[in-house]
N, C-alpha and C. Protein backbone atom coordinates (compact mmCIF):
# COMPACT_ATOMS: atom_id res chain seq x y z
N UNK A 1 13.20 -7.96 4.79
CA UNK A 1 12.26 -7.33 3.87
C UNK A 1 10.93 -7.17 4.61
N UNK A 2 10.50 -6.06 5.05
CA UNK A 2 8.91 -5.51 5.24
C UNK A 2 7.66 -6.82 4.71
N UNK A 3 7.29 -6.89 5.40
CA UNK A 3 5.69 -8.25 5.19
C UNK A 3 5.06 -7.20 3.79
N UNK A 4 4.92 -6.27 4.10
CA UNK A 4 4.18 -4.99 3.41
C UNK A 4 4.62 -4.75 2.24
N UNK A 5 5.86 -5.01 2.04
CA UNK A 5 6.34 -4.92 0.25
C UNK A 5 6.15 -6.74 -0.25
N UNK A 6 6.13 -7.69 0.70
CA UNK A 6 6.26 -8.85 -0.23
C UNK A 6 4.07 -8.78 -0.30
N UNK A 7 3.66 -8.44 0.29
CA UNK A 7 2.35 -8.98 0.32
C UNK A 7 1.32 -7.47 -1.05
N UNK A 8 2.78 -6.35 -0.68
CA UNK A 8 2.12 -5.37 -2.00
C UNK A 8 2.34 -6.61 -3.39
N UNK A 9 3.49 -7.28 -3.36
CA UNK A 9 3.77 -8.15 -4.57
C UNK A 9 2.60 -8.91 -4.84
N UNK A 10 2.24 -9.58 -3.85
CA UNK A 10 1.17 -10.91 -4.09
C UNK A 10 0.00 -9.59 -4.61
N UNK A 11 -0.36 -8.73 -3.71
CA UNK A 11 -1.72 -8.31 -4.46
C UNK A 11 -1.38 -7.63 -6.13
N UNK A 12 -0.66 -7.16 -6.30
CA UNK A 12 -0.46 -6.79 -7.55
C UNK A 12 -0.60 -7.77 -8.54
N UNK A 13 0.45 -8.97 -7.91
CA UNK A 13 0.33 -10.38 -8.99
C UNK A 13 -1.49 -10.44 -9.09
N UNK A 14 -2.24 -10.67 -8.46
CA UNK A 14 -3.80 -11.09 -8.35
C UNK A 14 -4.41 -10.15 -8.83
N UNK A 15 -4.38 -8.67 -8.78
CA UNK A 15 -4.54 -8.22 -9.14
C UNK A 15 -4.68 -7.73 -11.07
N UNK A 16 -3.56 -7.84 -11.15
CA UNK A 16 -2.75 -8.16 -12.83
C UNK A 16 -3.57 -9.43 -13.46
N UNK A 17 -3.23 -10.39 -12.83
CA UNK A 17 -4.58 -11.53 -13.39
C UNK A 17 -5.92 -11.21 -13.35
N UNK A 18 -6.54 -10.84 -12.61
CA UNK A 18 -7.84 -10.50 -12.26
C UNK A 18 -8.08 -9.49 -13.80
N UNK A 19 -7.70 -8.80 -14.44
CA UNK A 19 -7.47 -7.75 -15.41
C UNK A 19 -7.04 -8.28 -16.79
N UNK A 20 -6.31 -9.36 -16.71
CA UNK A 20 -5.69 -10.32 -17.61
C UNK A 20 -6.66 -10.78 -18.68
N UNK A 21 -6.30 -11.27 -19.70
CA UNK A 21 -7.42 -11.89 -20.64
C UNK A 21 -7.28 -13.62 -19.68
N UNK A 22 -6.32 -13.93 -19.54
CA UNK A 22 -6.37 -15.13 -18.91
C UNK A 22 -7.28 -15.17 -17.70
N UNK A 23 -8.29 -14.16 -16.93
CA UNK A 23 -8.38 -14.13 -15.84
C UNK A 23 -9.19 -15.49 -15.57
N UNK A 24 -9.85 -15.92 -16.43
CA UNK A 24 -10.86 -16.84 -15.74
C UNK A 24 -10.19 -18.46 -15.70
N UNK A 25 -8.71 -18.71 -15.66
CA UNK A 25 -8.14 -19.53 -15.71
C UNK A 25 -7.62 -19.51 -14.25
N UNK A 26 -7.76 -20.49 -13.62
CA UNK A 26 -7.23 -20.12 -12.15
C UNK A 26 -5.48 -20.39 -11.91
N UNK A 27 -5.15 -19.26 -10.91
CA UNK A 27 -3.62 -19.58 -10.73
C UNK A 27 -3.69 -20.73 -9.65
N UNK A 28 -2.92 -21.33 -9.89
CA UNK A 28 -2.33 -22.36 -9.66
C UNK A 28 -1.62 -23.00 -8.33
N UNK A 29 -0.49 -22.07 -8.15
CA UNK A 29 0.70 -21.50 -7.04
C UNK A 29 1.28 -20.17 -7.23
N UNK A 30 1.63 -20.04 -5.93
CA UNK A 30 1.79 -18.77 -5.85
C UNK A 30 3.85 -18.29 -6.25
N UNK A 31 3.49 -19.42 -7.12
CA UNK A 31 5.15 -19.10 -8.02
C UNK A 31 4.26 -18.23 -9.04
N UNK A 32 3.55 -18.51 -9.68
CA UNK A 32 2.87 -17.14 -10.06
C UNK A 32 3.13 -15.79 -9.62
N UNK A 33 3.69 -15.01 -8.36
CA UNK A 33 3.45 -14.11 -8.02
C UNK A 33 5.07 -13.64 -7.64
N UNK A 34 5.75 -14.74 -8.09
CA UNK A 34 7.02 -14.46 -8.03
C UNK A 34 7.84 -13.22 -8.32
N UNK A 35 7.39 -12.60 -9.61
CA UNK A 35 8.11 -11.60 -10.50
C UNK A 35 7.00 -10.07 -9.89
N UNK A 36 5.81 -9.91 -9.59
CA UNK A 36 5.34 -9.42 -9.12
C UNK A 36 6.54 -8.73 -7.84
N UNK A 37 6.68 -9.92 -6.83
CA UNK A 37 7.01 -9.24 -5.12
C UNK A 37 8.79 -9.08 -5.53
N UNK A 38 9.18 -9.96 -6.71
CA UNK A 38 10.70 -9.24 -7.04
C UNK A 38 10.70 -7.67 -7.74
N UNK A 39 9.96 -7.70 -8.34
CA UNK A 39 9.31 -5.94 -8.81
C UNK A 39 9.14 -4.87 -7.45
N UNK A 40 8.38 -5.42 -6.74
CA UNK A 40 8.03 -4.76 -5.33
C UNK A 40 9.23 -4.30 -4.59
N UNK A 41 10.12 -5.63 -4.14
CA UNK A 41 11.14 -5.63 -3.67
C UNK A 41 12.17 -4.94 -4.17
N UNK A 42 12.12 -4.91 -5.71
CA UNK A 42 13.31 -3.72 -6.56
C UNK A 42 12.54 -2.30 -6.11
N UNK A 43 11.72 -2.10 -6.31
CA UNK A 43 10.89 -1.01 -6.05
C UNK A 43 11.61 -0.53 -4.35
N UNK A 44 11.21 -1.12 -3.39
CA UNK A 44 11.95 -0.69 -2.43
C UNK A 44 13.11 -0.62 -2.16
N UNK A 45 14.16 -1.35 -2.64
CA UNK A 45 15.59 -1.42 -2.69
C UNK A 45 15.84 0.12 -3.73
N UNK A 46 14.89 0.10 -4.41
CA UNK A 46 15.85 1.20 -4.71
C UNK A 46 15.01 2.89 -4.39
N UNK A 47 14.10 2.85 -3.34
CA UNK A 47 13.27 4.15 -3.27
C UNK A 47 14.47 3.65 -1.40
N UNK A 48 15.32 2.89 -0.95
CA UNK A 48 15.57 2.92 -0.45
C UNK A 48 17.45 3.73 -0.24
N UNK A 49 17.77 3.07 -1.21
CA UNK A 49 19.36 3.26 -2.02
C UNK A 49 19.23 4.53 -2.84
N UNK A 50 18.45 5.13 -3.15
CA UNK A 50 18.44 6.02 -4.29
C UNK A 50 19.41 7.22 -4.00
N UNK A 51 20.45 7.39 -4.53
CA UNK A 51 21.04 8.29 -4.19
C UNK A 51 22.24 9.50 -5.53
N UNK A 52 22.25 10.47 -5.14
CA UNK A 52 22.73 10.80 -6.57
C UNK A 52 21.80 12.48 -6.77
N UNK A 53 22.54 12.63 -8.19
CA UNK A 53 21.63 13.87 -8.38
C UNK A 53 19.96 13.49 -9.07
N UNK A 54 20.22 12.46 -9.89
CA UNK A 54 18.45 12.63 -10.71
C UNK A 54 17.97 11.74 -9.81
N UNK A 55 18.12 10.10 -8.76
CA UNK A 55 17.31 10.38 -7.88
C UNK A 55 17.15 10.86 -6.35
N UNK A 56 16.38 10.12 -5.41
CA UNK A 56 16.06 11.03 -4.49
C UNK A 56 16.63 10.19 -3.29
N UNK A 57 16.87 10.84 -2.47
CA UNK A 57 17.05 10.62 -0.74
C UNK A 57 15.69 10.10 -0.31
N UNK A 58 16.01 9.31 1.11
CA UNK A 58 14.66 8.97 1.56
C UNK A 58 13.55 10.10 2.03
N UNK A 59 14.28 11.02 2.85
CA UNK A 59 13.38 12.23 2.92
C UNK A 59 12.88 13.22 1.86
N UNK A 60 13.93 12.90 0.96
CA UNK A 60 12.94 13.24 -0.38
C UNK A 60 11.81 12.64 -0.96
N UNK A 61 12.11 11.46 -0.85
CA UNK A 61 10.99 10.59 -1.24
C UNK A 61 9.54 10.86 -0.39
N UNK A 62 9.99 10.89 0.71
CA UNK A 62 8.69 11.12 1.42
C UNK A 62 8.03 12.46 1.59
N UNK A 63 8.73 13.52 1.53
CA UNK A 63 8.22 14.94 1.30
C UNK A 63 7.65 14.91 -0.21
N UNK A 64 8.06 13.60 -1.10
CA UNK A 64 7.38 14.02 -2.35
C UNK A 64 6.37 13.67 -2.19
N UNK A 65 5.84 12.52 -1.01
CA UNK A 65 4.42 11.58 -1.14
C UNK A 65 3.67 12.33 -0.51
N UNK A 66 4.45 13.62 0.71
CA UNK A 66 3.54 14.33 1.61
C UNK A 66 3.19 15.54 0.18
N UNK A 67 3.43 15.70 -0.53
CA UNK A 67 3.38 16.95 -1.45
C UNK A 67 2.26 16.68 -2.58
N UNK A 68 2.13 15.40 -2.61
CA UNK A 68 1.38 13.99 -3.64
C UNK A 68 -0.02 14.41 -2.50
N UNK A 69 0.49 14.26 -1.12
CA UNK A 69 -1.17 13.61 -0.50
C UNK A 69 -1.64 15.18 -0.09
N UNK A 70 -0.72 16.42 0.22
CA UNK A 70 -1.44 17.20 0.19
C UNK A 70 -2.20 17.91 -1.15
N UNK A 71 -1.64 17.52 -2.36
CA UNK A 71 -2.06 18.30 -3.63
C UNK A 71 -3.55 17.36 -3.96
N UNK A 72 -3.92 16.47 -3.33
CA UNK A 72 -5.38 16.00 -3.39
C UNK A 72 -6.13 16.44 -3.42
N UNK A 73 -7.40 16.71 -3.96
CA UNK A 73 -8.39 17.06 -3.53
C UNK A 73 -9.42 16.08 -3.32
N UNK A 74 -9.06 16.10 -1.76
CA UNK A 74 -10.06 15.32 -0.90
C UNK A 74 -11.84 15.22 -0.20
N UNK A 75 -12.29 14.56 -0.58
CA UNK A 75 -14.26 15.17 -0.53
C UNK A 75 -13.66 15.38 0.68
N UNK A 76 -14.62 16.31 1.21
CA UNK A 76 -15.60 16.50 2.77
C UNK A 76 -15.14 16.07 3.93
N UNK A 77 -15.29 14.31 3.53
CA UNK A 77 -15.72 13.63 4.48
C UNK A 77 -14.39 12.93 5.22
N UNK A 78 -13.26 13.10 4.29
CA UNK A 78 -11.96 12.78 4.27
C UNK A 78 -10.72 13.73 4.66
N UNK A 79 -11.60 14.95 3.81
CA UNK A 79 -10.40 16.22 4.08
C UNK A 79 -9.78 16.32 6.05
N UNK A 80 -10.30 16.24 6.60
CA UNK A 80 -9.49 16.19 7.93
C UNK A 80 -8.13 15.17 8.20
N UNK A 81 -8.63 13.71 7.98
CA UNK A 81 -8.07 12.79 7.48
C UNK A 81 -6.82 13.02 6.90
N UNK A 82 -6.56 13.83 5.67
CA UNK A 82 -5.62 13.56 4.83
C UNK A 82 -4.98 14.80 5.14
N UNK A 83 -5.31 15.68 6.00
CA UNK A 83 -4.61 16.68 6.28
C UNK A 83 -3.71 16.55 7.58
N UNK A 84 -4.23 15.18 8.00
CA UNK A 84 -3.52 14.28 9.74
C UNK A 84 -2.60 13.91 8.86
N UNK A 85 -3.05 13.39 8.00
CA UNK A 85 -1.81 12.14 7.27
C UNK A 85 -0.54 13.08 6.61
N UNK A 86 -0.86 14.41 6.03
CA UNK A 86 -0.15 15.33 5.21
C UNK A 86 1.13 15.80 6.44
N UNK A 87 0.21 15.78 7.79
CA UNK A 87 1.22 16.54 8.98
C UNK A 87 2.25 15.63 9.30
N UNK A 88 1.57 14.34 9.44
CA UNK A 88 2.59 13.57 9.92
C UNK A 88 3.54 13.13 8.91
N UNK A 89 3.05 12.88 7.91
CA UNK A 89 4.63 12.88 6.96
C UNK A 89 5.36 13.91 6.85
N UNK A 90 5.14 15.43 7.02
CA UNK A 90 6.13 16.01 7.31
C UNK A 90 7.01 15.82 8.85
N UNK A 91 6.25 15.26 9.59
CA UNK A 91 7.33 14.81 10.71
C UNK A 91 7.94 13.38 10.55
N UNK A 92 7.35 12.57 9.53
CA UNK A 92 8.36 11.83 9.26
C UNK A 92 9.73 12.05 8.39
N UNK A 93 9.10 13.44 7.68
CA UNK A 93 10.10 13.91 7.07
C UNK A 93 11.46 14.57 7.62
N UNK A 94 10.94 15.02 8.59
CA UNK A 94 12.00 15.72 9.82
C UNK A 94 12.98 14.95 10.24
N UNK A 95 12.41 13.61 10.64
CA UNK A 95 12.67 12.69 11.67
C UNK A 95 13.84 11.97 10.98
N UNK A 96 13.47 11.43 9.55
CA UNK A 96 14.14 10.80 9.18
C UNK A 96 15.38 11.56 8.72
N UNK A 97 15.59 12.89 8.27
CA UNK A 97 16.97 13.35 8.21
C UNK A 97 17.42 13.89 9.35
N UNK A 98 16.93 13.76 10.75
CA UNK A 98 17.74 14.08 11.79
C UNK A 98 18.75 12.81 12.11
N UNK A 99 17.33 11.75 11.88
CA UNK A 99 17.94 10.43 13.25
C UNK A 99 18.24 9.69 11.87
N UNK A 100 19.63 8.97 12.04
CA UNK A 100 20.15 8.07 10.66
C UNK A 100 19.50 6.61 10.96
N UNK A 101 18.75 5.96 12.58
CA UNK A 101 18.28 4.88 12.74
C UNK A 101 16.72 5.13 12.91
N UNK A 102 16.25 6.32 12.34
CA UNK A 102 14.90 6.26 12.46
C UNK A 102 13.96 5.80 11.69
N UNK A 103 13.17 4.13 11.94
CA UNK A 103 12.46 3.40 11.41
C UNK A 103 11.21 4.15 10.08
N UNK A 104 11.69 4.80 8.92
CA UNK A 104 10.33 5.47 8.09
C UNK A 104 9.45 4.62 7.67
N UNK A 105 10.11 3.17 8.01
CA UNK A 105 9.28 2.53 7.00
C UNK A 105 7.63 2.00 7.92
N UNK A 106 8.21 2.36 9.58
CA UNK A 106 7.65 1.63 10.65
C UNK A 106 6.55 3.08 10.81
N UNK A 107 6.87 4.03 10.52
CA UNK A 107 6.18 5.36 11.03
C UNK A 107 4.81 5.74 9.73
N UNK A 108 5.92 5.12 8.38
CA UNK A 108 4.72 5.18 7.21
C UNK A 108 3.39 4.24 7.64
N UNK A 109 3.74 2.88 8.16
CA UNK A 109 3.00 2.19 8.29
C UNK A 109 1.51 2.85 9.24
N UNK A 110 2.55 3.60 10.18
CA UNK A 110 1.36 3.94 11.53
C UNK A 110 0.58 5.03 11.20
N UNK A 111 1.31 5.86 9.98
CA UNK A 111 -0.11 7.14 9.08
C UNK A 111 -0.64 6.26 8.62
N UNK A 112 -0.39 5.67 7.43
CA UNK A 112 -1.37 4.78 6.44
C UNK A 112 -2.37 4.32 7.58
N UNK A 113 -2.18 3.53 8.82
CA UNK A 113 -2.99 2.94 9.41
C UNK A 113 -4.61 3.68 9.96
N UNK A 114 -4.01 5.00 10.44
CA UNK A 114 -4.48 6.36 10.60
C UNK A 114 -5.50 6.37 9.84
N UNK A 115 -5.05 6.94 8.69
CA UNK A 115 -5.56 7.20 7.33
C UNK A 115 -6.56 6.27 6.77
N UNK A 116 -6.13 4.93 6.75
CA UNK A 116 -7.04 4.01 5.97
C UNK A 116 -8.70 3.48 7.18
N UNK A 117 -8.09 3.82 8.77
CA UNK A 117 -9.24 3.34 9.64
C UNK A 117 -9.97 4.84 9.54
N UNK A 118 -9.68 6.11 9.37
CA UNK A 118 -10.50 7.24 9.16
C UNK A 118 -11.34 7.35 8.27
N UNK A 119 -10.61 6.95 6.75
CA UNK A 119 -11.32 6.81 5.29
C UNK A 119 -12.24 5.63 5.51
N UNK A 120 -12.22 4.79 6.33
CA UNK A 120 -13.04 3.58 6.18
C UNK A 120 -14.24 3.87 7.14
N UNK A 121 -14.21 4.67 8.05
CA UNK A 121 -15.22 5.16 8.68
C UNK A 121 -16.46 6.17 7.66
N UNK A 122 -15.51 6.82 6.90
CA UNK A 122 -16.15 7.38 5.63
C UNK A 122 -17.11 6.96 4.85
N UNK A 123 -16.47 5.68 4.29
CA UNK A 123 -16.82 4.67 3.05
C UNK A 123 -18.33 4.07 3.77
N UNK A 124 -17.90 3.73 5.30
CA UNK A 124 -19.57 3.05 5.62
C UNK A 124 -18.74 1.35 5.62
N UNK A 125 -19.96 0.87 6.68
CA UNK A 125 -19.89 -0.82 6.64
C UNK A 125 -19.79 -1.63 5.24
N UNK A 126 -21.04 -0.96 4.62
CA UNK A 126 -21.68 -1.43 3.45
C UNK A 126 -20.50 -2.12 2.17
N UNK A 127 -20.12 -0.48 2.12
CA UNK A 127 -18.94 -0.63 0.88
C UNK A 127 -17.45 -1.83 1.93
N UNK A 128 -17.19 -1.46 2.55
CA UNK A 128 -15.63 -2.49 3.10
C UNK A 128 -16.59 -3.62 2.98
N UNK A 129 -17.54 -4.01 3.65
CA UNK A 129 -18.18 -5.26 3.16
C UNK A 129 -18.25 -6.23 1.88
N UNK A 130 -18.40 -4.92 0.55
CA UNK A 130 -18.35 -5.39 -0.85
C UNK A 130 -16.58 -5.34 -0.96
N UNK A 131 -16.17 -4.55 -0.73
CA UNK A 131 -14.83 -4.70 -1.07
C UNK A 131 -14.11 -6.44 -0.65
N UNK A 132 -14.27 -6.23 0.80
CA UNK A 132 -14.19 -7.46 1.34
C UNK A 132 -14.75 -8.62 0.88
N UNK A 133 -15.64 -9.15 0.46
CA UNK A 133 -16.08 -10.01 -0.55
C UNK A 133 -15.66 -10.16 -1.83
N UNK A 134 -15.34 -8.81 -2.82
CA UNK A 134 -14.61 -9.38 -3.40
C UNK A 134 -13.30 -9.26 -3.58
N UNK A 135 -12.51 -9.16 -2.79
CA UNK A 135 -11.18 -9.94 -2.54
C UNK A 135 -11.66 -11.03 -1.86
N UNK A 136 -12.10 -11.56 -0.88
CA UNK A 136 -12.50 -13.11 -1.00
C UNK A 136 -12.55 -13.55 -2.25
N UNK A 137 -13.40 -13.29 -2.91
CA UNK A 137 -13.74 -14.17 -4.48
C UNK A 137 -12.93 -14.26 -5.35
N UNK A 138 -12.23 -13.55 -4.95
CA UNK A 138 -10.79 -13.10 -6.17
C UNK A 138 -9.85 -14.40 -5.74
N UNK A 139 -9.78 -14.35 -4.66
CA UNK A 139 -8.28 -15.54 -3.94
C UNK A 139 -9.10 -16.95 -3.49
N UNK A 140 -10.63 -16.96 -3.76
CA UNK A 140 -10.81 -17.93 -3.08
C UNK A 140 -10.01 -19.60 -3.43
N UNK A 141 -9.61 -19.90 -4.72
CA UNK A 141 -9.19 -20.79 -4.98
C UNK A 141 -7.50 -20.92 -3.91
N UNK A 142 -7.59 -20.00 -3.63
CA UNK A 142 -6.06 -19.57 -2.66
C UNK A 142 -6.31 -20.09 -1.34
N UNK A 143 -7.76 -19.95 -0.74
CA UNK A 143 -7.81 -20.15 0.61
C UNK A 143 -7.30 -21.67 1.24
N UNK A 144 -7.47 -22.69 0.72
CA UNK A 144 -6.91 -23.84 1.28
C UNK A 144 -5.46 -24.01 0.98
N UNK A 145 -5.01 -23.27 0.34
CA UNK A 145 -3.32 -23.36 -0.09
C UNK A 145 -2.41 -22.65 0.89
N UNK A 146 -3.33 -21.60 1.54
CA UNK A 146 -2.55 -20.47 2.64
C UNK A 146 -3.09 -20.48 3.88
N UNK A 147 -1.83 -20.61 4.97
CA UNK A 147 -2.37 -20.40 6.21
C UNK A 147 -3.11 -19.51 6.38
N UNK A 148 -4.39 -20.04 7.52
CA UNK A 148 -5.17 -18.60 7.41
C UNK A 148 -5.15 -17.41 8.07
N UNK A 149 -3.70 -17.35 8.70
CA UNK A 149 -3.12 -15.86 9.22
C UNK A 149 -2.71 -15.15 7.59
N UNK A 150 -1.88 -15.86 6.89
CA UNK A 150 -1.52 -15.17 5.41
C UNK A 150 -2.15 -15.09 4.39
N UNK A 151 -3.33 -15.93 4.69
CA UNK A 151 -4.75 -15.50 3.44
C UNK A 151 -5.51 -14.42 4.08
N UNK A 152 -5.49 -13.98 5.42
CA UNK A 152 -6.35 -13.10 5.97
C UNK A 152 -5.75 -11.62 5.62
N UNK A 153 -4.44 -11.98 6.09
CA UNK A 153 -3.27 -10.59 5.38
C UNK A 153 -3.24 -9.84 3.76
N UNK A 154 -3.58 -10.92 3.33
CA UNK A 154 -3.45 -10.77 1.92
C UNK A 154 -5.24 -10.38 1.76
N UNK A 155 -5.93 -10.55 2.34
CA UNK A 155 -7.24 -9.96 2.36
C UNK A 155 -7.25 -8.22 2.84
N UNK A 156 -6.62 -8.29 3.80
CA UNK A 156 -6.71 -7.19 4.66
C UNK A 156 -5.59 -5.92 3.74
N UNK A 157 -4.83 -6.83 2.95
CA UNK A 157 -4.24 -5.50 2.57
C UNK A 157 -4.78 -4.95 1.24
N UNK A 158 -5.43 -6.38 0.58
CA UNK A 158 -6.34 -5.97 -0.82
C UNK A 158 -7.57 -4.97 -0.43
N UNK A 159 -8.21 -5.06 0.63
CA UNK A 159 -9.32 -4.28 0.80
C UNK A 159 -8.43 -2.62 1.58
N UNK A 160 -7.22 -3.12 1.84
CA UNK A 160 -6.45 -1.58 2.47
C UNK A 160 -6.39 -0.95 0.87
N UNK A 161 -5.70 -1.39 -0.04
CA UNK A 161 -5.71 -0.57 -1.26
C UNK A 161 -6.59 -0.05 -2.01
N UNK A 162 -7.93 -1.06 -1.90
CA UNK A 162 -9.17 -0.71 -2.60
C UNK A 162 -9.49 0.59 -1.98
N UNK A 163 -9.47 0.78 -0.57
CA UNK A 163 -10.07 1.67 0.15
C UNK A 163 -9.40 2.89 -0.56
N UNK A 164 -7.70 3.14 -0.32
CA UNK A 164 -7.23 4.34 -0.69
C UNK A 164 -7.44 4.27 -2.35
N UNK A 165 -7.61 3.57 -2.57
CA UNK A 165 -7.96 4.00 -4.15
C UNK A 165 -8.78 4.71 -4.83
N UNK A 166 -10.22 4.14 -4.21
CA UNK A 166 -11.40 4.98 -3.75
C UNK A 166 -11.22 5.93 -4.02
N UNK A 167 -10.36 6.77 -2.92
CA UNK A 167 -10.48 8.23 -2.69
C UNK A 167 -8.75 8.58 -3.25
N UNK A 168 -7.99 7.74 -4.25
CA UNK A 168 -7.14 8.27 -5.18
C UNK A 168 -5.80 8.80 -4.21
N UNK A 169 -5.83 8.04 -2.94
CA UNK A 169 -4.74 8.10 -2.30
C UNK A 169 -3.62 6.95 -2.41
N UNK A 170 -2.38 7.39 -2.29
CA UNK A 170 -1.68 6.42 -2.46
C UNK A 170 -0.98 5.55 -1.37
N UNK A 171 -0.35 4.67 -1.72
CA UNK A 171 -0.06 3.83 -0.16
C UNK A 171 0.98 4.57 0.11
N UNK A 172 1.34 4.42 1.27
CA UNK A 172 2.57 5.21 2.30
C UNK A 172 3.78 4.10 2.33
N UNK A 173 4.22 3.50 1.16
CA UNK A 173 5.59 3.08 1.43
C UNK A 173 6.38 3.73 0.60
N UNK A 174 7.51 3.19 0.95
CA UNK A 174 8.81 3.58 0.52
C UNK A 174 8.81 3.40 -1.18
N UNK A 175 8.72 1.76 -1.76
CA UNK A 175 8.69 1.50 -2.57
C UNK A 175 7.40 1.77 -3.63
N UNK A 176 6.37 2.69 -3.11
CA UNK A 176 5.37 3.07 -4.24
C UNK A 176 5.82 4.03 -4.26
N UNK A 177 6.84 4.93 -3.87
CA UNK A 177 6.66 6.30 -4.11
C UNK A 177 8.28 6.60 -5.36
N UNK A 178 7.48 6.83 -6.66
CA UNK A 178 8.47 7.25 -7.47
C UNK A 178 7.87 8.42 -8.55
């Protein structure tokens, strides 16, 4: 299983609380976040398996997210950006119905990466700074419970989503795209 679909789980779980009427009750363990990264994980198992007439192939799936990120309307400062990201998912789109061992999930990763260090050049120090703080504040009761390679991850991907959110883009996996 992809680091990237179990750690979309954890932020969603934190997320969902953070929003919660319970929020100001702190979680506990991260059995909390259990049903969250099994959601995630169904989510990719089946944007992976999907097959049939009502749903989609993997290259369907992803020509739908390139069809999603080109129908944006992107400010200014981004539009170049999302028009890199729009190209290359159509060559991931290519790629993946030529070659039956060609990694999409490894190639989504390397647009998004693209994409989110371009948009963040956008946004300015200032804002990833606030973002970054608060996802700190959000997990801080988390930080002594998690190594700090997997509390840093789980930082780095909360402030990756904030960013595309921002600007109403969506993440580049397999399993968000339905």
């Amino acid at each position: 299983m992809p680091l990237r679909v179990v750690l979309r789980g954890v932020t969603d779980a934190f997320d969902a609380h953070a929003h919660s009427f319970a929020r100001r009750q702190k979680i506990r363990s991260l059995k909390f976040c259990e049903d969250q990264i099994t959601a995630a994980v169904d989510r990719y198992r089946r944007a992976l398996q999907a097959e049939g007439p009502g749903p989609r192939r993997r290259g369907d799936a992803i020509e739908m997210l390139a069809e999603r990120v080109g129908a944006l309307s992107a400010p200014p400062e981004i539009a170049e950006a999302v028009a890199a990201a729009r190209l290359g998912l159509q060559v991931v789109v290519e790629s993946a119905g030529q070659e039956k061992t060609f990694n999409a999930d490894q190639a989504l990763a390397e647009i998004e990466d693209r994409l989110v260090g371009n948009v963040s050049s956008a946004l300015g120090p200032e804002a990833l700074a606030a973002m970054d703080k608060a996802a700190r504040d959000l997990t801080a009761a988390y930080r002594s419970r998690m190594p700090a390679k997997v509390y840093e991850t789980l930082i780095g991907e909360s402030v990756r989503r904030k960013i595309l959110q921002r600007f109403g883009l969506p993440r580049f996996l397999l399993a968000e795209i339905e």
